[in-house]
PDB file of N, CA and C in Angstrom:
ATOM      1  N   UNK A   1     -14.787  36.312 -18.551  1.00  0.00           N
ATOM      2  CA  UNK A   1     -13.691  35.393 -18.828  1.00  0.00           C
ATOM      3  C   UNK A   1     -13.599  34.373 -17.694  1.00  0.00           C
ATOM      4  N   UNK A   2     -13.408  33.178 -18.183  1.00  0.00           N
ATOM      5  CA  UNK A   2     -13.306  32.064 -16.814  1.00  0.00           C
ATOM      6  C   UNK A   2     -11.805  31.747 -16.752  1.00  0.00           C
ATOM      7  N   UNK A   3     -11.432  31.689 -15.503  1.00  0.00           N
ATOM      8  CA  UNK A   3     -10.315  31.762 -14.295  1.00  0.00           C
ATOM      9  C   UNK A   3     -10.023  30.842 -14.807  1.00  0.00           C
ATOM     10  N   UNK A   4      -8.428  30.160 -15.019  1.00  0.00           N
ATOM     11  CA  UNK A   4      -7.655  28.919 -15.146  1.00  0.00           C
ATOM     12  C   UNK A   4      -7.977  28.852 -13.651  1.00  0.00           C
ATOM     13  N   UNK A   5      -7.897  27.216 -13.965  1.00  0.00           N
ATOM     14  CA  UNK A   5      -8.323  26.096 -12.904  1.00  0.00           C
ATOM     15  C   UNK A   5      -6.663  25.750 -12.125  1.00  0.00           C
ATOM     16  N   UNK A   6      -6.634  25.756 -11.071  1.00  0.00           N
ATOM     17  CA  UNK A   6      -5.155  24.772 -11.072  1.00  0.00           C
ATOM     18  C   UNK A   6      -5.238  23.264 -10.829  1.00  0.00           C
ATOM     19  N   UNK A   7      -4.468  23.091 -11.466  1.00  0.00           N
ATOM     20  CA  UNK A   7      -3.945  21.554 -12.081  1.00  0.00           C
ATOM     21  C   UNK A   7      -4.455  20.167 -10.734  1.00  0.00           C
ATOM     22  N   UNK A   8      -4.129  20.947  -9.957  1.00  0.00           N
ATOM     23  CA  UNK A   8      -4.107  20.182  -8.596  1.00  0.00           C
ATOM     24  C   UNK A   8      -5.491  19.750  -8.225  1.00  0.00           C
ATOM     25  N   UNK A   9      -6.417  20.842  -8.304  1.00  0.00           N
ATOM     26  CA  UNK A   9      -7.694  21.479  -8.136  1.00  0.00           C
ATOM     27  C   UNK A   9      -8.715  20.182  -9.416  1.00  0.00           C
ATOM     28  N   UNK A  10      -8.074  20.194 -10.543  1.00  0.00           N
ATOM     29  CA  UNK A  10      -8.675  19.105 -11.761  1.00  0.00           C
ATOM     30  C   UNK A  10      -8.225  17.519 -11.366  1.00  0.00           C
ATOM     31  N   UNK A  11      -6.903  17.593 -11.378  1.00  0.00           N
ATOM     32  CA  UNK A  11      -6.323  16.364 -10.947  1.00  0.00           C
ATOM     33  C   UNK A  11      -7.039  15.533  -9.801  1.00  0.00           C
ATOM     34  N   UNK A  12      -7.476  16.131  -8.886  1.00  0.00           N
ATOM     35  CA  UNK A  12      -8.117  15.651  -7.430  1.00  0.00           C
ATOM     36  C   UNK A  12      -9.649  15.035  -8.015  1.00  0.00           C
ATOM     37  N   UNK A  13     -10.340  15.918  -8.257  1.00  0.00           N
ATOM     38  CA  UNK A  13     -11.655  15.716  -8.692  1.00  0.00           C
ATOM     39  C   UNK A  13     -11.723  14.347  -9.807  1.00  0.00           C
ATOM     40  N   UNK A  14     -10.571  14.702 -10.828  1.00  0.00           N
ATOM     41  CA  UNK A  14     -10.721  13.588 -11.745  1.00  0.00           C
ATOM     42  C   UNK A  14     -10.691  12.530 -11.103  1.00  0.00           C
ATOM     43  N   UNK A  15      -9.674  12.379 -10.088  1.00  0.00           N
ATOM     44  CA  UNK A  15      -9.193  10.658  -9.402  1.00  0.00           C
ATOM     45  C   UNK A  15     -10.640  10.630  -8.306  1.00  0.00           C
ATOM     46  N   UNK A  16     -11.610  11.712  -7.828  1.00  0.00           N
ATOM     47  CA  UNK A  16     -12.518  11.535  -6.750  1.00  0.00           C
ATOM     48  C   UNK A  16     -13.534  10.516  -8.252  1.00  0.00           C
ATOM     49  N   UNK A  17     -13.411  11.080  -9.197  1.00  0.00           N
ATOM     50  CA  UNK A  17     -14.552  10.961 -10.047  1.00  0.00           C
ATOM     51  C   UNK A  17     -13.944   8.986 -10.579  1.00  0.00           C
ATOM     52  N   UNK A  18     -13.000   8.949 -11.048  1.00  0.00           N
ATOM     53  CA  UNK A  18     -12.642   7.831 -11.790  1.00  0.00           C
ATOM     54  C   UNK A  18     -12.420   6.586 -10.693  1.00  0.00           C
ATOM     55  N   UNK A  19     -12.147   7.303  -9.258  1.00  0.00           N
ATOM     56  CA  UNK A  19     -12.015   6.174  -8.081  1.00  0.00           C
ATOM     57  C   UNK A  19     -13.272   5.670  -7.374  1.00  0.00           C
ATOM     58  N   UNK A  20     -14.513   6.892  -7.528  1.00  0.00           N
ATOM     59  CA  UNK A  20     -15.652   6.233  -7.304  1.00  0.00           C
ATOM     60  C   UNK A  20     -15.962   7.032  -5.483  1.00  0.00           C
ATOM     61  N   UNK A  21     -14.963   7.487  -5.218  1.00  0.00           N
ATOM     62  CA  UNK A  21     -15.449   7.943  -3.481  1.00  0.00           C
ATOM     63  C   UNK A  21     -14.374   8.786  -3.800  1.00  0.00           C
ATOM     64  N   UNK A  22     -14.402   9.684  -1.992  1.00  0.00           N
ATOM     65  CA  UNK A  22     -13.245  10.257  -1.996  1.00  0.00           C
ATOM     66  C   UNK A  22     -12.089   9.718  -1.335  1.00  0.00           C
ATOM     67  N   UNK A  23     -12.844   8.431  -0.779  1.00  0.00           N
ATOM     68  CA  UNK A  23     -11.247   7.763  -0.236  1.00  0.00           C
ATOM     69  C   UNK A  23     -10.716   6.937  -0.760  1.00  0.00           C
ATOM     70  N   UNK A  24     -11.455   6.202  -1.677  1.00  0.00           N
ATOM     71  CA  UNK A  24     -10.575   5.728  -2.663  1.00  0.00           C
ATOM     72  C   UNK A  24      -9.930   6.460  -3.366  1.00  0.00           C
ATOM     73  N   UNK A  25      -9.870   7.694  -3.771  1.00  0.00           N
ATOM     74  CA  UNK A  25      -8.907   8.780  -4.371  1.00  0.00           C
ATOM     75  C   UNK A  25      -8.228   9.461  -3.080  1.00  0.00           C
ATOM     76  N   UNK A  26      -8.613   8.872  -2.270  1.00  0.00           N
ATOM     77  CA  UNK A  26      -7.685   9.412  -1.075  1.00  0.00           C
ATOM     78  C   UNK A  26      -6.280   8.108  -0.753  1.00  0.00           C
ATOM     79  N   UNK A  27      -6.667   7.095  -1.118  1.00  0.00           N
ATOM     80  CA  UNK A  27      -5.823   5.470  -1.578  1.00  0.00           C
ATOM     81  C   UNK A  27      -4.856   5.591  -2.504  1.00  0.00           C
ATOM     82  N   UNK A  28      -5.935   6.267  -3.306  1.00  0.00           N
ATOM     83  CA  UNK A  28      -4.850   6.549  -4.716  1.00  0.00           C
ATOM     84  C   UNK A  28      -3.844   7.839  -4.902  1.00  0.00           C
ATOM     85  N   UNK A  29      -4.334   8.310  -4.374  1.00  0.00           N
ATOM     86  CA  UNK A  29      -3.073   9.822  -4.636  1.00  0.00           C
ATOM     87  C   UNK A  29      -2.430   9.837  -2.869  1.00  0.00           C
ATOM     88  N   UNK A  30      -2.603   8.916  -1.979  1.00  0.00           N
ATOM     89  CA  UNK A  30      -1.613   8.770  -1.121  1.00  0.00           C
ATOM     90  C   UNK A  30      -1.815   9.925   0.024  1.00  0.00           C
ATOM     91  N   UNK A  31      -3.300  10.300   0.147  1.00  0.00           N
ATOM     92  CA  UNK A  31      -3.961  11.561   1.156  1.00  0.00           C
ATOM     93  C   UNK A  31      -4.550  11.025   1.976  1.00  0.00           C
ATOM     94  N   UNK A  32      -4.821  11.999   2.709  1.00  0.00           N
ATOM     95  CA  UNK A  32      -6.048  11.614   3.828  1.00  0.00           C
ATOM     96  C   UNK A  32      -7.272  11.698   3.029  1.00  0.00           C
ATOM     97  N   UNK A  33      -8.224  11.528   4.034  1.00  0.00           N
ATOM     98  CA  UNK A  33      -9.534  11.986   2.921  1.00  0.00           C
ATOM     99  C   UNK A  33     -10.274  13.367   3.172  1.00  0.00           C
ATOM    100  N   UNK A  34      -9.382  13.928   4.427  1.00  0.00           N
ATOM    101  CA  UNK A  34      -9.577  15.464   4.620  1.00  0.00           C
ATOM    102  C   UNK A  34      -8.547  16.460   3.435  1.00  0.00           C
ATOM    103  N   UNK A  35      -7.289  16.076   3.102  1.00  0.00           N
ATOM    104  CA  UNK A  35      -6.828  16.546   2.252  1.00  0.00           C
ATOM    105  C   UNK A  35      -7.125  16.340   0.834  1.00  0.00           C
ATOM    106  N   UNK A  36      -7.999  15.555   0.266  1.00  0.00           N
ATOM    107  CA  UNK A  36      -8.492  15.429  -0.381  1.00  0.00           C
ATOM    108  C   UNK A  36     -10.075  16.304  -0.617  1.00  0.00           C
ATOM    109  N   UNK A  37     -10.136  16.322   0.204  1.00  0.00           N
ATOM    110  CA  UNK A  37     -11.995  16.762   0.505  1.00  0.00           C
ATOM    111  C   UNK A  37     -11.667  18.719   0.443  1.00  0.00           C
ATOM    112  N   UNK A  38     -10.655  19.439   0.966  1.00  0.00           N
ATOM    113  CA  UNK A  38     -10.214  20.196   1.240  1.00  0.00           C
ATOM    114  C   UNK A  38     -10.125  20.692  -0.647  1.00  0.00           C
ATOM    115  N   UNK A  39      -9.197  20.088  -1.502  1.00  0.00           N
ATOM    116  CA  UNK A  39      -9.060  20.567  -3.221  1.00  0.00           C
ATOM    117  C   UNK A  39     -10.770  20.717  -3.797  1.00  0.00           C
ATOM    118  N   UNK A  40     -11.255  20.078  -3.198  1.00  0.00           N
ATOM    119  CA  UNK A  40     -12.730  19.381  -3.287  1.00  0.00           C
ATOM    120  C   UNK A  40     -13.682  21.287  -3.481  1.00  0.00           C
ATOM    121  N   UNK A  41     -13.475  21.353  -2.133  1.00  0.00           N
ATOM    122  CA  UNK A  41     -14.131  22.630  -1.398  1.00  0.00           C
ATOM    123  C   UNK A  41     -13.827  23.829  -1.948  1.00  0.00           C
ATOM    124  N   UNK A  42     -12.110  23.833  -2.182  1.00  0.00           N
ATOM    125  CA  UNK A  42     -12.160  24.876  -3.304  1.00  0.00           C
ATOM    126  C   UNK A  42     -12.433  25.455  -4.855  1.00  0.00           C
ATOM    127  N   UNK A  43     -12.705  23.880  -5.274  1.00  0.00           N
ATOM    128  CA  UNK A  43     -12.876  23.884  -6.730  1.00  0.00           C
ATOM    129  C   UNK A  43     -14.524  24.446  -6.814  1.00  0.00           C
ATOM    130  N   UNK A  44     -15.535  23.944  -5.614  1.00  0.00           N
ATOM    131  CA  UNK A  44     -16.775  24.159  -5.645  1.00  0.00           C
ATOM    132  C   UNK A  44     -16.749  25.901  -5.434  1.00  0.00           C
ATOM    133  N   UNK A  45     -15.777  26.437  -4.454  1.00  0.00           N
ATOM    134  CA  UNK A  45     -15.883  27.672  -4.170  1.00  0.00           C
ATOM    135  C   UNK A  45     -15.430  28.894  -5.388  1.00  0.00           C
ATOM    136  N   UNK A  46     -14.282  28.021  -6.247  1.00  0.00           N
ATOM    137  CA  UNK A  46     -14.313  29.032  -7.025  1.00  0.00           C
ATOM    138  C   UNK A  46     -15.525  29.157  -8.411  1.00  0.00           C
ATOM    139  N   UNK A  47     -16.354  27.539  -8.536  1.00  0.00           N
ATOM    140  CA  UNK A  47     -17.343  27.842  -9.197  1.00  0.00           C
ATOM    141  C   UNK A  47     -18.740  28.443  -8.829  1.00  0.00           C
ATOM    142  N   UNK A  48     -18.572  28.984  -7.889  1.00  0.00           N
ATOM    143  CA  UNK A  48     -19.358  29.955  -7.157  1.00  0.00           C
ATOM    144  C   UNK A  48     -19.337  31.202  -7.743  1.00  0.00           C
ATOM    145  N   UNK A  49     -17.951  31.546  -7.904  1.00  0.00           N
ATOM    146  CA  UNK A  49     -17.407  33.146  -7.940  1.00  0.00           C
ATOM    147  C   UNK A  49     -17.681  33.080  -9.329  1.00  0.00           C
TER     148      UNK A  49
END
């Protein structure tokens, strides 16, 4: 069975994906680009598991 995603975790990636970098989605949702990069790391880690 695959794990619900959290919202936060989709939301981030979508704006990394539709903004083109991560700091332009770091522009757009009003982050650093370490707090951004950080939702980043976990979404990769839980598609690991």
């Amino acid at each position: 069975m695959i794990p619900d995603l959290d919202s936060t975790l989709l939301r981030t990636f979508v704006t990394v994906v539709e903004a083109g970098s991560v700091s332009n989605a770091a522009m757009a949702l009003h982050l650093t680009q370490a707090a951004v990069s950080m939702p980043l790391r976990r979404l990769e880690d839980e598609e690991a598991c």
